[in-house]
C-alpha atoms as a PDB file:
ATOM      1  CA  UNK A   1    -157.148  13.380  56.472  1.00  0.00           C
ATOM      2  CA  UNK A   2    -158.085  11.957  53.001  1.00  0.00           C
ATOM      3  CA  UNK A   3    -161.676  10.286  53.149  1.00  0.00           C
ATOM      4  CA  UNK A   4    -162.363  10.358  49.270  1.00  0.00           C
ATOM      5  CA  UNK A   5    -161.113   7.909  46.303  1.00  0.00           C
ATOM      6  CA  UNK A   6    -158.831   8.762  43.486  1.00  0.00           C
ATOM      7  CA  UNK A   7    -155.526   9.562  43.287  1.00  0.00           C
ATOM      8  CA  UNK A   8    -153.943  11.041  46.537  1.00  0.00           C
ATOM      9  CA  UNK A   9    -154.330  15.061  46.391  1.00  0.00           C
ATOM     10  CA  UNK A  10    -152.032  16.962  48.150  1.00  0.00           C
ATOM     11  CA  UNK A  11    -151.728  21.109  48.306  1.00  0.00           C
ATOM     12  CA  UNK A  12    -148.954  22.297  46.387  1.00  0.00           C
ATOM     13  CA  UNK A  13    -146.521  24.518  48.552  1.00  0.00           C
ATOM     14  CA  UNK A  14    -147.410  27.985  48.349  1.00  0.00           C
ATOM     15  CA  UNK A  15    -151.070  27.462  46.463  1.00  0.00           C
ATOM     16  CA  UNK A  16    -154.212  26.160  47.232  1.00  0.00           C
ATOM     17  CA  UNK A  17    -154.067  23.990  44.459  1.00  0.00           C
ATOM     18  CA  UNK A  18    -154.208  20.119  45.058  1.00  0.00           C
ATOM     19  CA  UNK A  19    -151.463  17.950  43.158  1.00  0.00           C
ATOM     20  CA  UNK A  20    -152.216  14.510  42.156  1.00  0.00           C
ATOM     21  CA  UNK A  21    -149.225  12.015  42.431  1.00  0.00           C
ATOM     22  CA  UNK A  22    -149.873   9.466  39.202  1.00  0.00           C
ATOM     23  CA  UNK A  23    -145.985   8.674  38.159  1.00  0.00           C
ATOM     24  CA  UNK A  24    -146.469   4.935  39.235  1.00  0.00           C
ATOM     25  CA  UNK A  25    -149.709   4.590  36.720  1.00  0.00           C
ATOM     26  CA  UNK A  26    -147.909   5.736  34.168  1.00  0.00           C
ATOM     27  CA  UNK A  27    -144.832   3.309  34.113  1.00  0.00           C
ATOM     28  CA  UNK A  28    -147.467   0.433  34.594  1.00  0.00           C
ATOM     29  CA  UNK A  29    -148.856   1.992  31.599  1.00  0.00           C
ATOM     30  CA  UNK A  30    -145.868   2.092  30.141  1.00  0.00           C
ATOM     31  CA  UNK A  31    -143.911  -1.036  30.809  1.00  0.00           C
ATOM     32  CA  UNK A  32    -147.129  -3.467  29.684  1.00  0.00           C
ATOM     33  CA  UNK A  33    -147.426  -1.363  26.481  1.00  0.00           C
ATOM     34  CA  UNK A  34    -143.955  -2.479  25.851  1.00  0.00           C
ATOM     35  CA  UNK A  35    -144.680  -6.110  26.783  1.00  0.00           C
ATOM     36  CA  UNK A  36    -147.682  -6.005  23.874  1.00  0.00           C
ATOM     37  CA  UNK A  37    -145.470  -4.605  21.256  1.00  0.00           C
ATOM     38  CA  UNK A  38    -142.511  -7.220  22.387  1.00  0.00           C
ATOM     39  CA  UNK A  39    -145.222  -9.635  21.893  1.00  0.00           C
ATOM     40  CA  UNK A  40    -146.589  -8.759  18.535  1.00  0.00           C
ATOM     41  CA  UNK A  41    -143.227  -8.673  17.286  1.00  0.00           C
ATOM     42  CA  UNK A  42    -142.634 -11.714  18.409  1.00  0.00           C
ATOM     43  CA  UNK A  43    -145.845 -13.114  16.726  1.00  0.00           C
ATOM     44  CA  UNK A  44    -145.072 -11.403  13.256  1.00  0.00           C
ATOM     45  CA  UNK A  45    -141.842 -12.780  12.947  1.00  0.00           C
ATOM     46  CA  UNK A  46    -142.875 -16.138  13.908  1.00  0.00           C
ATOM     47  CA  UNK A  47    -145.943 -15.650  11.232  1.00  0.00           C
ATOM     48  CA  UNK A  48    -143.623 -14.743   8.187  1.00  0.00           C
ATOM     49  CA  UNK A  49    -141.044 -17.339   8.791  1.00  0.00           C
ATOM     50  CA  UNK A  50    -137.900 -16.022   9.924  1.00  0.00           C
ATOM     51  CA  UNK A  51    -136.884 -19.634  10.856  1.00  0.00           C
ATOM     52  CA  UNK A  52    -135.749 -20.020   7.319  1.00  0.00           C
ATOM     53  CA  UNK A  53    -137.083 -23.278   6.379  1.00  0.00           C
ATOM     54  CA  UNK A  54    -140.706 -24.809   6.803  1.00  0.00           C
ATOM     55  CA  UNK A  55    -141.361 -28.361   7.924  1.00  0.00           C
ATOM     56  CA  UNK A  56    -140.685 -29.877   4.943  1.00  0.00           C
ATOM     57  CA  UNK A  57    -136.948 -28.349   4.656  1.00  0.00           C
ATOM     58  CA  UNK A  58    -138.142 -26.373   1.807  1.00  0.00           C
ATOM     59  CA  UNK A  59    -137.306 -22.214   2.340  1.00  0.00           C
ATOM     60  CA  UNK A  60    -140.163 -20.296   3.791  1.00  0.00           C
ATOM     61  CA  UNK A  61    -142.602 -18.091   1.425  1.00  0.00           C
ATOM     62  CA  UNK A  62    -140.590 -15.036   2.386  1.00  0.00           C
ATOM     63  CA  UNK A  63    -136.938 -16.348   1.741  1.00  0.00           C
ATOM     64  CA  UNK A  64    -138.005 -18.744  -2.101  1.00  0.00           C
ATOM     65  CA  UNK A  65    -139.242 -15.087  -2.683  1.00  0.00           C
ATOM     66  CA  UNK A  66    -136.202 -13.407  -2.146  1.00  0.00           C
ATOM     67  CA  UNK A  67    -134.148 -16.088  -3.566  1.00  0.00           C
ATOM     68  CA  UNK A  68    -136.420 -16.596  -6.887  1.00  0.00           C
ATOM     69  CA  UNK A  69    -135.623 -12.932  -6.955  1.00  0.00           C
ATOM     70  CA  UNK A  70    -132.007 -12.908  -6.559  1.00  0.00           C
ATOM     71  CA  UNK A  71    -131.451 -15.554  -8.893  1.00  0.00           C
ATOM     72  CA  UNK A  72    -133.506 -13.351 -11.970  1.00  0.00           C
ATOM     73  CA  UNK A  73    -130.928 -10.806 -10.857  1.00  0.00           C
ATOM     74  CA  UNK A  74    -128.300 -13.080 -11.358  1.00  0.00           C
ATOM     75  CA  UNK A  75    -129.663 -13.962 -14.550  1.00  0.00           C
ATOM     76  CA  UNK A  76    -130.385 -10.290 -16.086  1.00  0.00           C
ATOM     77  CA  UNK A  77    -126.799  -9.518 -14.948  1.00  0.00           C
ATOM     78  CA  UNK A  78    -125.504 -12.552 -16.855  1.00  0.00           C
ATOM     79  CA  UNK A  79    -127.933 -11.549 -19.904  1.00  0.00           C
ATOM     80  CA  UNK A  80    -126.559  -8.296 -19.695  1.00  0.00           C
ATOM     81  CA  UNK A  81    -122.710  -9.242 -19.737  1.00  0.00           C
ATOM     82  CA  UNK A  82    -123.419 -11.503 -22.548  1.00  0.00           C
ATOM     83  CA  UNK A  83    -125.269  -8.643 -24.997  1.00  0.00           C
ATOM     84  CA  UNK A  84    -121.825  -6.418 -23.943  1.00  0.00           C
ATOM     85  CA  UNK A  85    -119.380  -9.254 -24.417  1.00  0.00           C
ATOM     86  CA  UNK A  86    -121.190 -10.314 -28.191  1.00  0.00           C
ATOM     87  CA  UNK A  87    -121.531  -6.940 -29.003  1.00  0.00           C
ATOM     88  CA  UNK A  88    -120.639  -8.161 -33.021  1.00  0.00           C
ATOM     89  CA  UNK A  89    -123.765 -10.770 -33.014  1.00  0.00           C
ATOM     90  CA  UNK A  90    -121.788 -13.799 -32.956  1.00  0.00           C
ATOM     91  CA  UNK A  91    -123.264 -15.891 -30.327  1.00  0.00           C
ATOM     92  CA  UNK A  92    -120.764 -17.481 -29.539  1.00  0.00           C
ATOM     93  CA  UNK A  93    -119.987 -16.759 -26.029  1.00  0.00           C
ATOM     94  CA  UNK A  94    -119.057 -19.428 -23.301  1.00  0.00           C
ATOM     95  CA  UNK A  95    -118.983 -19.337 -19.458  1.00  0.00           C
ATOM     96  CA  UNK A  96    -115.033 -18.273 -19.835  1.00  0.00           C
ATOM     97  CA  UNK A  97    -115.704 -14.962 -21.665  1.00  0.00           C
ATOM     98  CA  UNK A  98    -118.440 -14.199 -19.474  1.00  0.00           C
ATOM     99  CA  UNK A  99    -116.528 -14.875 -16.461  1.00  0.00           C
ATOM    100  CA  UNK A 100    -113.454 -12.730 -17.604  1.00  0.00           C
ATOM    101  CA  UNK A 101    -116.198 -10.063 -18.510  1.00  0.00           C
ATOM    102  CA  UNK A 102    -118.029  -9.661 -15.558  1.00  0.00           C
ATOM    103  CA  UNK A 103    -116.085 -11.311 -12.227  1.00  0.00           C
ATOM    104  CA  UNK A 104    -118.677 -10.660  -9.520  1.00  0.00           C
ATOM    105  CA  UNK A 105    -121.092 -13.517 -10.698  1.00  0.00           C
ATOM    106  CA  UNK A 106    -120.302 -17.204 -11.365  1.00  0.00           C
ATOM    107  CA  UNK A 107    -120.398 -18.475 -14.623  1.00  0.00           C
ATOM    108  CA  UNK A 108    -120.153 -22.352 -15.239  1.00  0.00           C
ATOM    109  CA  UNK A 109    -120.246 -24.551 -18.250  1.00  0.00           C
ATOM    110  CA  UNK A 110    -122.043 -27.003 -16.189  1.00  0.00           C
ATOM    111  CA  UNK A 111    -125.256 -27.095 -13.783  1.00  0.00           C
ATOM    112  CA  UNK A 112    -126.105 -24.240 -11.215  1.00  0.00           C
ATOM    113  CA  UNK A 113    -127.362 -25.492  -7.765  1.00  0.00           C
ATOM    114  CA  UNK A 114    -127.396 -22.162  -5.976  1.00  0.00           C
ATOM    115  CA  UNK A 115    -128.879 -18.576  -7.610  1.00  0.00           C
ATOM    116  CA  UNK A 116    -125.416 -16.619  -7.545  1.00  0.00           C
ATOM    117  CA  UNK A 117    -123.948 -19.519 -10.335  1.00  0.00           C
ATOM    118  CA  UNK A 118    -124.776 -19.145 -13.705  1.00  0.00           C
ATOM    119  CA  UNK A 119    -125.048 -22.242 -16.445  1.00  0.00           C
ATOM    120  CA  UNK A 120    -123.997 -21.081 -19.554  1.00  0.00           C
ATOM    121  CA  UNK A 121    -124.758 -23.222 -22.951  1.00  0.00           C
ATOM    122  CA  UNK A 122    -124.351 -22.223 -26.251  1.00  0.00           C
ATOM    123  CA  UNK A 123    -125.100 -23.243 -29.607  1.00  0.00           C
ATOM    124  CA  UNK A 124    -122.447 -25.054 -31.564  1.00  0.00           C
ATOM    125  CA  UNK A 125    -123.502 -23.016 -34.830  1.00  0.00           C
ATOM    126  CA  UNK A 126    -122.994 -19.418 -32.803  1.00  0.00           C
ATOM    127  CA  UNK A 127    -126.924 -18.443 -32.949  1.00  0.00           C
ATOM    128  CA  UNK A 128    -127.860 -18.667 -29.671  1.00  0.00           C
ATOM    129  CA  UNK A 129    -126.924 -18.519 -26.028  1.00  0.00           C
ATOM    130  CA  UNK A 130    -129.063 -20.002 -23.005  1.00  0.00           C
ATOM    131  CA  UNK A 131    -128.206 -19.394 -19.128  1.00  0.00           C
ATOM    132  CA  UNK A 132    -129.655 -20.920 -16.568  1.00  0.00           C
ATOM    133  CA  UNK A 133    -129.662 -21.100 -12.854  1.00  0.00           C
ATOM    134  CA  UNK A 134    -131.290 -22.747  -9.523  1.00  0.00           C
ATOM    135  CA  UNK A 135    -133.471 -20.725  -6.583  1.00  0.00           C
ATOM    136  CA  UNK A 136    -133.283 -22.912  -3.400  1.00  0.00           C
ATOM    137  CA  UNK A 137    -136.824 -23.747  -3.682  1.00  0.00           C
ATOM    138  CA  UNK A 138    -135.933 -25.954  -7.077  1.00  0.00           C
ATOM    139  CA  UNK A 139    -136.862 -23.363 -10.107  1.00  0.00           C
ATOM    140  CA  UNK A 140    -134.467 -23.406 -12.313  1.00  0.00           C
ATOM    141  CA  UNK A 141    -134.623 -19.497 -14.444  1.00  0.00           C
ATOM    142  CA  UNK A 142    -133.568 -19.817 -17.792  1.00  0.00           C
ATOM    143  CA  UNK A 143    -132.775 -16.761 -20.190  1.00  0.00           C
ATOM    144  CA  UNK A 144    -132.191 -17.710 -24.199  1.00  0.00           C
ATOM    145  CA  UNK A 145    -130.820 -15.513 -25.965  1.00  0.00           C
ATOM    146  CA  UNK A 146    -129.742 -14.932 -29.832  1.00  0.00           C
ATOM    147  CA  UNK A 147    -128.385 -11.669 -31.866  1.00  0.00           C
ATOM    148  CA  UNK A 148    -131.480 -11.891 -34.041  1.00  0.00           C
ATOM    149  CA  UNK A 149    -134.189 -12.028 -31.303  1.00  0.00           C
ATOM    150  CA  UNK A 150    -135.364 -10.655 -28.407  1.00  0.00           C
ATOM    151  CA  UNK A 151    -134.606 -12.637 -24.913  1.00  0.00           C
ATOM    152  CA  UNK A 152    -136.708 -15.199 -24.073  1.00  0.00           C
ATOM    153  CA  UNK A 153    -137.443 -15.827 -20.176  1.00  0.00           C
ATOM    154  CA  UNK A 154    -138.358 -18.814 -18.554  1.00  0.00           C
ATOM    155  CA  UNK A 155    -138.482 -21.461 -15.407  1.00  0.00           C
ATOM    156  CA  UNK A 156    -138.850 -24.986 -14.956  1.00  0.00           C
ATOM    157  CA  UNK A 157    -139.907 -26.381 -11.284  1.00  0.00           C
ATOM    158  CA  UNK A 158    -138.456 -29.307  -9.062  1.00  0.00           C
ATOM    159  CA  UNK A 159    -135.027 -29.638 -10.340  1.00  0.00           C
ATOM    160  CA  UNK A 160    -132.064 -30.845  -8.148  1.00  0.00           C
ATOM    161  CA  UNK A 161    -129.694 -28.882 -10.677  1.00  0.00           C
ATOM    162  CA  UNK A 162    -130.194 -26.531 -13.371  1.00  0.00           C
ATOM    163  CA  UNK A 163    -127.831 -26.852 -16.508  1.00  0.00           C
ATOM    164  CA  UNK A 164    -128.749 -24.061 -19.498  1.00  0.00           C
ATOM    165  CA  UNK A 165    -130.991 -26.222 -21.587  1.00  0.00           C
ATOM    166  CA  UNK A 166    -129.707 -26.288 -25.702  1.00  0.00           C
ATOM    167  CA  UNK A 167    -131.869 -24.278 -27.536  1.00  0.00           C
ATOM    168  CA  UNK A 168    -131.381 -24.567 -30.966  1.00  0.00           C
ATOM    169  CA  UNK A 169    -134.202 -22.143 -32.486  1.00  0.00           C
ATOM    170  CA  UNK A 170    -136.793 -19.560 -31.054  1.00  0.00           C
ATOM    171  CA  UNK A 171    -138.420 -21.083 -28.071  1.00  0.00           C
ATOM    172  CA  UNK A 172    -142.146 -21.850 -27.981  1.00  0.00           C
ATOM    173  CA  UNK A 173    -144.221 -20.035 -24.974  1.00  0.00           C
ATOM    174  CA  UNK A 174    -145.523 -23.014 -23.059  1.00  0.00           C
ATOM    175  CA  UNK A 175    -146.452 -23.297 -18.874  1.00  0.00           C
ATOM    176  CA  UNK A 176    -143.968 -23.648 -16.649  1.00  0.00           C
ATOM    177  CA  UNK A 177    -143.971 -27.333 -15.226  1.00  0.00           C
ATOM    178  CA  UNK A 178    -141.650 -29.667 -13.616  1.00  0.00           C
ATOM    179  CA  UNK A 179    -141.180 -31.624 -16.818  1.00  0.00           C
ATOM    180  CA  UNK A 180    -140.353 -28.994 -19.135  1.00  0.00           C
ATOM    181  CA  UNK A 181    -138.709 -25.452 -19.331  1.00  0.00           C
ATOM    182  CA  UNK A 182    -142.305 -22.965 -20.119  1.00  0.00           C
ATOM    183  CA  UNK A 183    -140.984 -19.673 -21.682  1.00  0.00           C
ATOM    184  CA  UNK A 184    -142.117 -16.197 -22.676  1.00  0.00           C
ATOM    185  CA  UNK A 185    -141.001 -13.209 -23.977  1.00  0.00           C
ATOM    186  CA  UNK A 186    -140.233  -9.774 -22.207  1.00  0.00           C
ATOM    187  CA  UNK A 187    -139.799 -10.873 -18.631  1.00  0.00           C
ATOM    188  CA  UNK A 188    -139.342 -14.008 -16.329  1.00  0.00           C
ATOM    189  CA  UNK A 189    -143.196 -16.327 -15.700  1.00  0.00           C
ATOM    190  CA  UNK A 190    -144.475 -17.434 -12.919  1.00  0.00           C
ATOM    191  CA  UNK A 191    -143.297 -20.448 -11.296  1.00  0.00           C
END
């Protein structure tokens, strides 16, 4: 007869060594741990946003991230195809030589409303090129470009539509607003 508390002992066959029966803790112990990791899961994908859109219908922090981000990739691809495609320093390259050049983007005389479309504008005279395109959140990236200079990178905020702005010398580095295109050299700013 048992009089103690604790787990149930009972003698093991053959010793006089008591076993302790504990297999039920254990799945309780195992079954709620799995409840609190289901749960914190739950929590951290409700905290970053997975919904896709916040409650003013504008893309979570998370996904204008990853969208600002595809559309520079867009946009360095286009850049790219455009140094290869002017390889003699013309500048004269429009959205149809691009296109035939490089297939797997989008390239469109007009505006860009999505980041996989590139605008493509360039200068009557031959000296420069501009592209532009549109993140979901409303930036529009722009990249000019000319055979004499280095790209210049930049973003304007707010836009419905983003046509490649006509550039017709060097841009001047400015802050990126809703009212104007701010630019800078080496790399895309901040938006």
């Amino acid at each position: 007869m048992h009089h103690g508390s604790g787990p149930i002992a009972a003698l093991t066959p053959g010793t006089d060594e008591p076993v302790t029966d504990d297999r039920g803790f254990s799945l309780l112990v195992t079954v709620i741990s799995l409840l609190v990791t289901a749960l914190l899961v739950l929590l951290l994908l409700k905290a970053t946003g997975t919904s896709g859109s916040g409650k003013s219908g504008t893309p979570s922090p998370p996904v204008a991230a990853a969208d600002a981000t595809q559309a520079q990739q867009s946009l360095s691809a286009g850049l790219s195809t455009l140094q290869q495609v002017d390889a003699g320093g013309q500048g004269s390259v429009d959205a149809t030589a691009l296109q035939a050049a490089d297939p797997s983007l989008t390239f469109a005389p007009g505006a860009s409303t999505g980041p996989s479309t590139v605008s493509v504008t360039p200068q009557s005279d031959g000296s420069s090129v501009t592209l532009a395109d549109r993140s979901t959140d409303g930036t529009c990236w722009v990249v000019w470009w000319s055979p004499t200079s280095s790209p210049w990178y930049g973003a304007q905020t707010g836009q419905g539509s983003c046509t490649a702005p006509s550039v017709s010398g060097t841009p001047t580095p400015g802050p990126v607003s809703g009212s104007s295109v701010g630019w800078q050299q080496e790399s895309f700013p901040a938006a």
